[in-house]
PDB file of N, CA and C in Angstrom:
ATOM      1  N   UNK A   1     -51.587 100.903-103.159  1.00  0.00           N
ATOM      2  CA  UNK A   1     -50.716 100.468-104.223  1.00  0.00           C
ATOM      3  C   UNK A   1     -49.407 101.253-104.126  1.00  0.00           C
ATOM      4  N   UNK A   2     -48.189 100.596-103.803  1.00  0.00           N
ATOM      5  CA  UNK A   2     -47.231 100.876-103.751  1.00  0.00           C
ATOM      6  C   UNK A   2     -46.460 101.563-105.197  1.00  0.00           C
ATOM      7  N   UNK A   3     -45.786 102.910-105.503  1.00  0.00           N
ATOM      8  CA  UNK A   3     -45.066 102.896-106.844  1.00  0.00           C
ATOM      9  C   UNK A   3     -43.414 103.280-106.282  1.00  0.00           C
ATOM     10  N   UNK A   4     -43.071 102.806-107.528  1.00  0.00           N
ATOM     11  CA  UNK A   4     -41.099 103.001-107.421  1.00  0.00           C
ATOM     12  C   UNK A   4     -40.803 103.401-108.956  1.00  0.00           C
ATOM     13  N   UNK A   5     -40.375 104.076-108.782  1.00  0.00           N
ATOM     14  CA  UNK A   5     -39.632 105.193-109.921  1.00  0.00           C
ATOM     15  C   UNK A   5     -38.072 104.476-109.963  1.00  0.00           C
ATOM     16  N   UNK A   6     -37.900 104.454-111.683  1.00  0.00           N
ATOM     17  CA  UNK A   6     -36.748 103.964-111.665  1.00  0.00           C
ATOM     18  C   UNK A   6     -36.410 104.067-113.272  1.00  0.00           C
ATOM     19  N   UNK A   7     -35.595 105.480-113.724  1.00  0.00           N
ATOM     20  CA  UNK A   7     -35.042 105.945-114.681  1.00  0.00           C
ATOM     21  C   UNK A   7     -36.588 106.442-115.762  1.00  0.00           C
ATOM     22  N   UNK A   8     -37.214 107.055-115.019  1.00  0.00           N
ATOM     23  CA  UNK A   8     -38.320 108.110-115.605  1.00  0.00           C
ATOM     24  C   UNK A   8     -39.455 106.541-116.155  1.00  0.00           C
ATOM     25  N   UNK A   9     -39.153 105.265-115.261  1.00  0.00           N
ATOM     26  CA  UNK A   9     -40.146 104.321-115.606  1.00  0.00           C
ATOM     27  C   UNK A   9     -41.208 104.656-114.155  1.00  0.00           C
ATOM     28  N   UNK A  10     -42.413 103.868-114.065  1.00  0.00           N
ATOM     29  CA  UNK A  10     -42.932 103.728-112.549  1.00  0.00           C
ATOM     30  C   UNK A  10     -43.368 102.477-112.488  1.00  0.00           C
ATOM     31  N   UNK A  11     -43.152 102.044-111.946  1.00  0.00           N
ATOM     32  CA  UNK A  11     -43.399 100.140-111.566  1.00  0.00           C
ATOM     33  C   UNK A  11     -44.729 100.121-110.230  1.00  0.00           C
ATOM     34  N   UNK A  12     -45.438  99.796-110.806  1.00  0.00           N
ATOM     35  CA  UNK A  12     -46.764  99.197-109.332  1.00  0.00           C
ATOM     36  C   UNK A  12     -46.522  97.706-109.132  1.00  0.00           C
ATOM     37  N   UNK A  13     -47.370  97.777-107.714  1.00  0.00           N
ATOM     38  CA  UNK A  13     -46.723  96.393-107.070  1.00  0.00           C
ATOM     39  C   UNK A  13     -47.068  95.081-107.633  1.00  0.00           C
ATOM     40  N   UNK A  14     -47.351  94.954-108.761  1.00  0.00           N
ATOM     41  CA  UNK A  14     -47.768  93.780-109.340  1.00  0.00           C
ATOM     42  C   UNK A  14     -46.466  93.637-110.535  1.00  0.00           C
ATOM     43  N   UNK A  15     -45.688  94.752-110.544  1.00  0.00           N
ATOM     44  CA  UNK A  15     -44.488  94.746-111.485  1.00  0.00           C
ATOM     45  C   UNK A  15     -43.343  94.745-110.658  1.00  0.00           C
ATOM     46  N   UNK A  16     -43.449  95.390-109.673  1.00  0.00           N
ATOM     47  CA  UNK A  16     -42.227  94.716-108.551  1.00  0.00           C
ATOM     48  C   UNK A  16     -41.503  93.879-108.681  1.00  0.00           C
ATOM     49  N   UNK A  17     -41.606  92.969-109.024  1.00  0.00           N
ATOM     50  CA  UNK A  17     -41.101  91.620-108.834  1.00  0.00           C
ATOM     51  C   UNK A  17     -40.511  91.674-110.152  1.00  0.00           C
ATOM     52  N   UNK A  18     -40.988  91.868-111.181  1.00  0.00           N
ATOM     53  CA  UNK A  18     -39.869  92.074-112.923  1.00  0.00           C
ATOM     54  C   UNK A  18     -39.150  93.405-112.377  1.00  0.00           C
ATOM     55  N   UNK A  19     -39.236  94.593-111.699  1.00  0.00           N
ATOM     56  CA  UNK A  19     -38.332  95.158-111.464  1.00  0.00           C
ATOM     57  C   UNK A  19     -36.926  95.252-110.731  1.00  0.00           C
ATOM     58  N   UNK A  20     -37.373  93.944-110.034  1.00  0.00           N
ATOM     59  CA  UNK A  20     -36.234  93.778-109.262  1.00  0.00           C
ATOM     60  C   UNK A  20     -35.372  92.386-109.919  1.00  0.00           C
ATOM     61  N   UNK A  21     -36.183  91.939-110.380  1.00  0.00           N
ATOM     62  CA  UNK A  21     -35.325  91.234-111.327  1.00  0.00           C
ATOM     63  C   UNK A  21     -34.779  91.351-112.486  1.00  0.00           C
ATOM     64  N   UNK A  22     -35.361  92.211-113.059  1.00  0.00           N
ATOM     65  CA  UNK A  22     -34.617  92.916-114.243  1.00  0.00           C
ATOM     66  C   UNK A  22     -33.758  93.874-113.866  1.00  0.00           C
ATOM     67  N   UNK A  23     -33.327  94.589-112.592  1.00  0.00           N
ATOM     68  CA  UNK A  23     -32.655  95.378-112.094  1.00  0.00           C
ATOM     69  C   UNK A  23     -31.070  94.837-111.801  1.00  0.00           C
ATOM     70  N   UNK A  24     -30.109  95.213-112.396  1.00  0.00           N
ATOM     71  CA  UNK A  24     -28.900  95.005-112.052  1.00  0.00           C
ATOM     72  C   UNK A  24     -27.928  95.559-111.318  1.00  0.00           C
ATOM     73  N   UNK A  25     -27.847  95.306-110.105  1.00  0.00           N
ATOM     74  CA  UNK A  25     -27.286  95.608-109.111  1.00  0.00           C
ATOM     75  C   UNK A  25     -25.209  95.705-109.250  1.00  0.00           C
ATOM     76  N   UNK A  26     -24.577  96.896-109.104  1.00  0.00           N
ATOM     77  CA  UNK A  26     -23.172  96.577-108.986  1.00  0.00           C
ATOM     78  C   UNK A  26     -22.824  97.463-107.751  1.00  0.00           C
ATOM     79  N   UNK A  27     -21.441  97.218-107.513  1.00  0.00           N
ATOM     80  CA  UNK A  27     -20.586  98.087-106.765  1.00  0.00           C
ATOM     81  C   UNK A  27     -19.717  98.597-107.677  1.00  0.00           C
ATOM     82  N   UNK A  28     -19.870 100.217-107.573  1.00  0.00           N
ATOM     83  CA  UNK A  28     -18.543 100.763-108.767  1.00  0.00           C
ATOM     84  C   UNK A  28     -17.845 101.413-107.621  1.00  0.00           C
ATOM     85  N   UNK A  29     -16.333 100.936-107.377  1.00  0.00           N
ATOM     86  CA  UNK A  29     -15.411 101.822-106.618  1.00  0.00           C
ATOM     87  C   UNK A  29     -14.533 102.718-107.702  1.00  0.00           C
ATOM     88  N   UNK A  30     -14.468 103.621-107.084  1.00  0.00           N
ATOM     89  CA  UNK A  30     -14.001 104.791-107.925  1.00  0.00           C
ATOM     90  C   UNK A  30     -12.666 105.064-107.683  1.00  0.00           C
ATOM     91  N   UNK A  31     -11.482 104.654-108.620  1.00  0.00           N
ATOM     92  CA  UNK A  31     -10.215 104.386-108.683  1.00  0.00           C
ATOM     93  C   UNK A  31      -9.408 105.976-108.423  1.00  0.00           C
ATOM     94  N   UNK A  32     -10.060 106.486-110.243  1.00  0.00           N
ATOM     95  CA  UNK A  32      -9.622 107.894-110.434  1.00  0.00           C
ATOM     96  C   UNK A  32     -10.530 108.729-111.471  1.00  0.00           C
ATOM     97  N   UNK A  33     -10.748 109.804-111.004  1.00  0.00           N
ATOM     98  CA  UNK A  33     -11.749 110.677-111.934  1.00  0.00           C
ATOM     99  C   UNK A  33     -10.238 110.966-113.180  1.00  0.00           C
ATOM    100  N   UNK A  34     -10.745 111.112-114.136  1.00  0.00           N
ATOM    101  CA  UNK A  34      -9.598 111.725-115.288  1.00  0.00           C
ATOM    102  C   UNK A  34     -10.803 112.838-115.947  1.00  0.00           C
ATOM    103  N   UNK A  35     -11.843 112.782-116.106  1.00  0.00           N
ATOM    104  CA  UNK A  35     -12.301 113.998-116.659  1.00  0.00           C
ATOM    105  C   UNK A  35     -13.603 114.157-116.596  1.00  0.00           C
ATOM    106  N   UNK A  36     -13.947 115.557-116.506  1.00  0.00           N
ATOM    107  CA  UNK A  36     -15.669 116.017-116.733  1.00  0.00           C
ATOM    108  C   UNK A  36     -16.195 116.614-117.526  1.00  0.00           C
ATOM    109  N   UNK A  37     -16.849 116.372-118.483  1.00  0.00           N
ATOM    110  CA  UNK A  37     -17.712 117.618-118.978  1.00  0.00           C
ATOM    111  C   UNK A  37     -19.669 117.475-119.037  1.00  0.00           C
ATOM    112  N   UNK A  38     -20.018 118.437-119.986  1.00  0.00           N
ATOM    113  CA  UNK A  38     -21.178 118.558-119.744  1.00  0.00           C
ATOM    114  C   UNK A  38     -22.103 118.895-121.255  1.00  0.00           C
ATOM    115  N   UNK A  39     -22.982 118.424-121.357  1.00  0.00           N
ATOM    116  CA  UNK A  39     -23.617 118.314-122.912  1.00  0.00           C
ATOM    117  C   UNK A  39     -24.826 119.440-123.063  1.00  0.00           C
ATOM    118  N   UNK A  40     -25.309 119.266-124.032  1.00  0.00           N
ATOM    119  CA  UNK A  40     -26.454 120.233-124.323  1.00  0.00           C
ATOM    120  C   UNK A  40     -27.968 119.383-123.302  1.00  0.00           C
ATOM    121  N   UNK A  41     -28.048 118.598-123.130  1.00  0.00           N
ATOM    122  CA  UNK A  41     -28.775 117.642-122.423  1.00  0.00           C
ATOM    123  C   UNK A  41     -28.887 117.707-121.069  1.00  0.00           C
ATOM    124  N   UNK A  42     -28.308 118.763-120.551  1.00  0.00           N
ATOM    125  CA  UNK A  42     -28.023 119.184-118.974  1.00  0.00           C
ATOM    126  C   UNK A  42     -27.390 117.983-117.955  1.00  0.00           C
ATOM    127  N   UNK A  43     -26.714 117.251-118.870  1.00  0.00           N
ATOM    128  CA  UNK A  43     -25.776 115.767-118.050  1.00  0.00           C
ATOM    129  C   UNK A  43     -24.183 116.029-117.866  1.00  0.00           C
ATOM    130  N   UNK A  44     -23.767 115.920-117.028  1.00  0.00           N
ATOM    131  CA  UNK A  44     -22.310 116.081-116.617  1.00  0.00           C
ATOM    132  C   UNK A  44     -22.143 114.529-116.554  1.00  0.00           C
ATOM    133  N   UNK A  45     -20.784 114.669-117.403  1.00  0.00           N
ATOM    134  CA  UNK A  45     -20.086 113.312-117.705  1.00  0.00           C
ATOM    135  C   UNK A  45     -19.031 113.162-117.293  1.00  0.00           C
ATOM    136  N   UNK A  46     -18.978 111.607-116.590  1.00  0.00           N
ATOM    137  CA  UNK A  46     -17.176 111.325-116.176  1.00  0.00           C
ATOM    138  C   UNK A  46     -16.590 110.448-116.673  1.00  0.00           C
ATOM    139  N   UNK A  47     -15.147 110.953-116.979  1.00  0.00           N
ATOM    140  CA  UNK A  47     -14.553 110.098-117.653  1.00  0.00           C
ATOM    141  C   UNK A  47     -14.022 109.397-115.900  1.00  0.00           C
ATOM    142  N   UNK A  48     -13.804 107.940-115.683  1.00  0.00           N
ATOM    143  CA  UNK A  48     -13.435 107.290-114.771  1.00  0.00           C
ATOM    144  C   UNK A  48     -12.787 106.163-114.892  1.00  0.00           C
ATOM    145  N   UNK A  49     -11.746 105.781-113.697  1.00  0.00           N
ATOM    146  CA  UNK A  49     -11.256 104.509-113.331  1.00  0.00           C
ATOM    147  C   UNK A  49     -12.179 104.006-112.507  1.00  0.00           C
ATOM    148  N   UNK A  50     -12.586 102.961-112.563  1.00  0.00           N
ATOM    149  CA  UNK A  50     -13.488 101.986-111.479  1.00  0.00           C
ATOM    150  C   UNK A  50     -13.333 100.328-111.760  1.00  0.00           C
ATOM    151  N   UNK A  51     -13.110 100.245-110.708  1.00  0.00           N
ATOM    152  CA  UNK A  51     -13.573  98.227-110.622  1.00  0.00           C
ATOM    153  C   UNK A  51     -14.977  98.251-110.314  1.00  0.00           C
ATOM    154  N   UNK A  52     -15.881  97.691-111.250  1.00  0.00           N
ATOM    155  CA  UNK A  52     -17.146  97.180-110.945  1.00  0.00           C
ATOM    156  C   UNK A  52     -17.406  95.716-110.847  1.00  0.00           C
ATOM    157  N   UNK A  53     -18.294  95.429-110.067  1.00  0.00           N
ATOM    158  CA  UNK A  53     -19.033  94.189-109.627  1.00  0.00           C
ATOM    159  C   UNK A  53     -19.780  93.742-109.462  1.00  0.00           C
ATOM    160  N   UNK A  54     -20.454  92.762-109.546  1.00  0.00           N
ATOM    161  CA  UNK A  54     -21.917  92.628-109.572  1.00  0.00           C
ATOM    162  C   UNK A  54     -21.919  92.626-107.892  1.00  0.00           C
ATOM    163  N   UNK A  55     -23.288  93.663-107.637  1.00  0.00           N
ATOM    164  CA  UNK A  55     -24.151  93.389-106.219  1.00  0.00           C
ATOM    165  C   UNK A  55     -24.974  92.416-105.785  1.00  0.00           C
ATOM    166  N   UNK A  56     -25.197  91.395-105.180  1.00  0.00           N
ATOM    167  CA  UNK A  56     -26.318  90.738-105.146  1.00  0.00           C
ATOM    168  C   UNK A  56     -27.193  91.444-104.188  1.00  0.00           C
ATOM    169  N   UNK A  57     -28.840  91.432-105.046  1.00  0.00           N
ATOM    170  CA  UNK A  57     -29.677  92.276-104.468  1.00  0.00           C
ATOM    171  C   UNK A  57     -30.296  91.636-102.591  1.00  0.00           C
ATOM    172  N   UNK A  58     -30.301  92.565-101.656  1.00  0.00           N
ATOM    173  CA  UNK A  58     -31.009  91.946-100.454  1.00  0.00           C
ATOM    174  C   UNK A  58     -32.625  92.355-100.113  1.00  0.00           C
ATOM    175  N   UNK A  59     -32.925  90.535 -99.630  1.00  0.00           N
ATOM    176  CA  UNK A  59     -34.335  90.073-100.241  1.00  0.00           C
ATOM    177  C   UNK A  59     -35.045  91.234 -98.983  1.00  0.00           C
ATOM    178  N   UNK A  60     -36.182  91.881 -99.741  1.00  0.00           N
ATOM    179  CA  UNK A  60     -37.196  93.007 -98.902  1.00  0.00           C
ATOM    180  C   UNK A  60     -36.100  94.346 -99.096  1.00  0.00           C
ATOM    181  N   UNK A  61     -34.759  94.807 -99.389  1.00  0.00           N
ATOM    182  CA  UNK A  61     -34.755  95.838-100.029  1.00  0.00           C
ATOM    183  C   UNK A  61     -34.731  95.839-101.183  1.00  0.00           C
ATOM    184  N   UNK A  62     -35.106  97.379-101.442  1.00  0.00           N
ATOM    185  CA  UNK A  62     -35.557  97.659-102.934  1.00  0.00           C
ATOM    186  C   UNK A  62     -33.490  97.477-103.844  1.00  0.00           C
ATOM    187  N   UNK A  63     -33.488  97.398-104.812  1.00  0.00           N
ATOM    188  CA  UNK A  63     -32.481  97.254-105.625  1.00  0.00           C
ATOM    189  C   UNK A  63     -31.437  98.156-105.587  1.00  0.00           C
ATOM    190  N   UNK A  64     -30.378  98.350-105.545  1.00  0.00           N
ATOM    191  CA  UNK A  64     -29.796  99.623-105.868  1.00  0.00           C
ATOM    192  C   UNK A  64     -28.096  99.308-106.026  1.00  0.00           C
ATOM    193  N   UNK A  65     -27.282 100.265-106.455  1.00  0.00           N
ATOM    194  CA  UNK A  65     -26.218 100.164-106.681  1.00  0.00           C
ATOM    195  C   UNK A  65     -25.368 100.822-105.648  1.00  0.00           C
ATOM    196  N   UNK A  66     -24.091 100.574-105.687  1.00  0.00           N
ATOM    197  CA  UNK A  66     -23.273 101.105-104.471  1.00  0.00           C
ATOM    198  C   UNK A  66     -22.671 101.951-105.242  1.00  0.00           C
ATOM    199  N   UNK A  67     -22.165 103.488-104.785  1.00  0.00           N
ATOM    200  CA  UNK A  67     -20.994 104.275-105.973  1.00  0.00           C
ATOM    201  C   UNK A  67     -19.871 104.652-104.439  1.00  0.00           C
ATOM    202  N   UNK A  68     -18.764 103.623-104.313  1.00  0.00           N
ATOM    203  CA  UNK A  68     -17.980 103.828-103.696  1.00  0.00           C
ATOM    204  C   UNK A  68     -16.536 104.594-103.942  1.00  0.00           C
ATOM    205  N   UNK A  69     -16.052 105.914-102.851  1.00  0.00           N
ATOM    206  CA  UNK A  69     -14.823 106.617-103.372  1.00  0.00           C
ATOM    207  C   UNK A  69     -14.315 106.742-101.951  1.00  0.00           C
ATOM    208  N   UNK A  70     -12.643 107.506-102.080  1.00  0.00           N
ATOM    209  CA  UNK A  70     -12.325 107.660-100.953  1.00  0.00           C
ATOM    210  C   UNK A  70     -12.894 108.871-100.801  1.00  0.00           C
ATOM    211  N   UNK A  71     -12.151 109.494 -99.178  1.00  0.00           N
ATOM    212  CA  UNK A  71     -12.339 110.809 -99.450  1.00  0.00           C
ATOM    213  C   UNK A  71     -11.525 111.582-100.367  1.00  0.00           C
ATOM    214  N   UNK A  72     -10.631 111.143-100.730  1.00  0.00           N
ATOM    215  CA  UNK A  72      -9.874 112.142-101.617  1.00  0.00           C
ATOM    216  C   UNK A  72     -10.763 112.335-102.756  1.00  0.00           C
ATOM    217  N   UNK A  73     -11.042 111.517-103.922  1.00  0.00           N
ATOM    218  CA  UNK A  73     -11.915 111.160-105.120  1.00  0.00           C
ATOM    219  C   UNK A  73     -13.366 111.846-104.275  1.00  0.00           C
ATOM    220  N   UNK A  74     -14.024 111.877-103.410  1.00  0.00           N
ATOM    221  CA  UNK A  74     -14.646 112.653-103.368  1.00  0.00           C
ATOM    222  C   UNK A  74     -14.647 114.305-103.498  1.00  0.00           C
ATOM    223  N   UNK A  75     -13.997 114.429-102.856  1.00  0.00           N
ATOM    224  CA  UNK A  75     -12.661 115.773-103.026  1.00  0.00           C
ATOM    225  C   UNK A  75     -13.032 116.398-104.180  1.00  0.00           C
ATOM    226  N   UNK A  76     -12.763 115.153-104.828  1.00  0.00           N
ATOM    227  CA  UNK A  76     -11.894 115.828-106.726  1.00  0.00           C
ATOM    228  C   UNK A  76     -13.779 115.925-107.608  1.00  0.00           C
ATOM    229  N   UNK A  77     -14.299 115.006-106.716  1.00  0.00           N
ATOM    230  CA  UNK A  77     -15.602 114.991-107.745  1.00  0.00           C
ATOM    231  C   UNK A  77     -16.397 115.995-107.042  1.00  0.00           C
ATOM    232  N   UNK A  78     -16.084 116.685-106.056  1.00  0.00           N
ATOM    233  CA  UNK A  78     -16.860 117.965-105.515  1.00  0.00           C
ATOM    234  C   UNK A  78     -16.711 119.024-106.511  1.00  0.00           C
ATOM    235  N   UNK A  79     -15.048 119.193-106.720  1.00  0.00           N
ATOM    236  CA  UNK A  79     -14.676 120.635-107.171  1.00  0.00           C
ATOM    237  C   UNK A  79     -14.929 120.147-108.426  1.00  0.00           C
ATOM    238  N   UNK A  80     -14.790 118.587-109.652  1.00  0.00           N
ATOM    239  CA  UNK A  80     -15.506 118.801-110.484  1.00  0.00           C
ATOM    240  C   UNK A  80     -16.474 118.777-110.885  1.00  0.00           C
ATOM    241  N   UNK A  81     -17.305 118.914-109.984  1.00  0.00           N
ATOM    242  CA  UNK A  81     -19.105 119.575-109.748  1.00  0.00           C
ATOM    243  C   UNK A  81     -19.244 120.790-109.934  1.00  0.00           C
ATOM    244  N   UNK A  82     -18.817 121.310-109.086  1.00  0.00           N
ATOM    245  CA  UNK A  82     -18.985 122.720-108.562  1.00  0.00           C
ATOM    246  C   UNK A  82     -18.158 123.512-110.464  1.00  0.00           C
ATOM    247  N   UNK A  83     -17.528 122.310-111.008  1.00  0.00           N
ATOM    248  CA  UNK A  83     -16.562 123.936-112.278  1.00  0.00           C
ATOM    249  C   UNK A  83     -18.239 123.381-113.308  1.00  0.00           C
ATOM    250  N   UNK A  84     -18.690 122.115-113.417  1.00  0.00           N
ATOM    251  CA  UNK A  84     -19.360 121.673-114.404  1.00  0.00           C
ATOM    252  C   UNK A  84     -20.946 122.895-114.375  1.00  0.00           C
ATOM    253  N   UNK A  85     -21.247 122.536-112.673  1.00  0.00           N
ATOM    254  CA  UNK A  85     -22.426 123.717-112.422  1.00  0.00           C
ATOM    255  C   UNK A  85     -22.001 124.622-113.155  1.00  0.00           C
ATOM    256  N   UNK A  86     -20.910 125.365-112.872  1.00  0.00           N
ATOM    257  CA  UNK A  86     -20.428 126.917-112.927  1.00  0.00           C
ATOM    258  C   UNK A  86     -20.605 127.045-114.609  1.00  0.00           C
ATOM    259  N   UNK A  87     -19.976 125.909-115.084  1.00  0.00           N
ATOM    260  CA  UNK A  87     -20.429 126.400-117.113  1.00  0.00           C
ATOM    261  C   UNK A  87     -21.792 125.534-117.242  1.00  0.00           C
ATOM    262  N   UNK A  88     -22.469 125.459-116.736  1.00  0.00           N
ATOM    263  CA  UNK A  88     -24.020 125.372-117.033  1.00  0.00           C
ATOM    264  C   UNK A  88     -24.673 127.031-116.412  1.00  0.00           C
ATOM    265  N   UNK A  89     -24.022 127.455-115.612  1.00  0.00           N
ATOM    266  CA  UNK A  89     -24.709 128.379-115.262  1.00  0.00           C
ATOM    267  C   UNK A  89     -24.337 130.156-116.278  1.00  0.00           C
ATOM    268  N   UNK A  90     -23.131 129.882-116.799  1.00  0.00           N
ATOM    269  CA  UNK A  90     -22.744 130.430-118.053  1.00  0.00           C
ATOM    270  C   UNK A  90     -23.300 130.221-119.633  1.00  0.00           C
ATOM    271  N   UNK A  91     -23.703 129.292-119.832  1.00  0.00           N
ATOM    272  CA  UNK A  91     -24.639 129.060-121.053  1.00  0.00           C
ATOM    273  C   UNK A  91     -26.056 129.109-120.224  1.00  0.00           C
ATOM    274  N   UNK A  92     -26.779 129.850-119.563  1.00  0.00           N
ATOM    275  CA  UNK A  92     -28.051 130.226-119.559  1.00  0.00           C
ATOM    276  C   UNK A  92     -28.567 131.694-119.971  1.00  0.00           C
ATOM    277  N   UNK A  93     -29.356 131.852-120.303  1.00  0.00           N
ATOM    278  CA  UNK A  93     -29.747 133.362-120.990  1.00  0.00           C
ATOM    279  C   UNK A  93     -29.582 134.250-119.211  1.00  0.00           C
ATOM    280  N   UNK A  94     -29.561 135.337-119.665  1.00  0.00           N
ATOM    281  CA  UNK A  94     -29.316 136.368-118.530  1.00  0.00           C
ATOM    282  C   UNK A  94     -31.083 136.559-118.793  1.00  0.00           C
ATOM    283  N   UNK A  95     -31.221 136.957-117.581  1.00  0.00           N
ATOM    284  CA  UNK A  95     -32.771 137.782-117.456  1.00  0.00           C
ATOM    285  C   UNK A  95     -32.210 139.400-117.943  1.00  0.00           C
ATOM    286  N   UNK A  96     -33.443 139.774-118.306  1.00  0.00           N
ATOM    287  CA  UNK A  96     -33.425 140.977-119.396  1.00  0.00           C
ATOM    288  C   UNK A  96     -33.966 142.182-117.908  1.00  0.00           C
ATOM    289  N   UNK A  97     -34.727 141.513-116.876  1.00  0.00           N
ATOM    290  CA  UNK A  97     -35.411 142.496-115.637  1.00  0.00           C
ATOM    291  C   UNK A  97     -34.117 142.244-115.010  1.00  0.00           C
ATOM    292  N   UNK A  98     -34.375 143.246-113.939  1.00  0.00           N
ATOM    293  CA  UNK A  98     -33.122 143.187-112.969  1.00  0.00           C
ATOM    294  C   UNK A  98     -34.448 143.428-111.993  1.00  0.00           C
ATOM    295  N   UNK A  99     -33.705 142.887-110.290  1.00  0.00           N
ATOM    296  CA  UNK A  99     -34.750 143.115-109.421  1.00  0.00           C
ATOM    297  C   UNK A  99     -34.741 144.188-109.054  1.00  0.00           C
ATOM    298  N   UNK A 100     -36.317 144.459-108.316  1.00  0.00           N
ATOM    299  CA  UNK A 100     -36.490 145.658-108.006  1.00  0.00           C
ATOM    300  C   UNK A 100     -36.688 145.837-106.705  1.00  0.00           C
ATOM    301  N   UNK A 101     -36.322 146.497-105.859  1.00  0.00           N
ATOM    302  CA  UNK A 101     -36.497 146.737-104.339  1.00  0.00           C
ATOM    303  C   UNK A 101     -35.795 147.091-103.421  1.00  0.00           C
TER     304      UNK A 101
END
């Protein structure tokens, strides 16, 4: 029995078939990032420019979406990764041990 995970659901192969049809497929090209932040929920959010479109799904692959950028916009969504990590890693408690060895 085959399973596929898809947003904390699990679908067996007798549901397959409503999963892929209930599954909505797009292409989001990514114009311009304008902003990031990050919630109590451990989710980093973007504010974005994108043209989206519907994907049509191909028959025997599983469903999925395209998230298309240049390299530049990749660029920009690295370093605003890397600042979003950096204040998640600032709101965590410090360990009270320090290592030993």
């Amino acid at each position: 029995m085959r399973h596929v995970k898809s947003g904390g659901a699990e679908w067996q192969d007798g549901d397959l078939r409503t999963y892929r049809r209930l599954m909505k497929t797009h292409q989001i090209e990514i114009q311009k990032f304008k902003a990031a932040t990050n919630n109590v929920h451990g989710q980093v959010l973007f504010k974005v420019d994108a043209l989206v479109s519907n994907r049509e799904p191909v028959d025997g692959i599983e469903p999925s979406s395209l998230l298309v950028m240049t390299e530049q916009n990749a660029r920009v969504l690295m370093a605003l990764l890397k600042a979003q990590i950096a204040e998640f890693d600032t709101k965590k408690p410090k360990s009270r041990h320090g290592r030993h060895g």
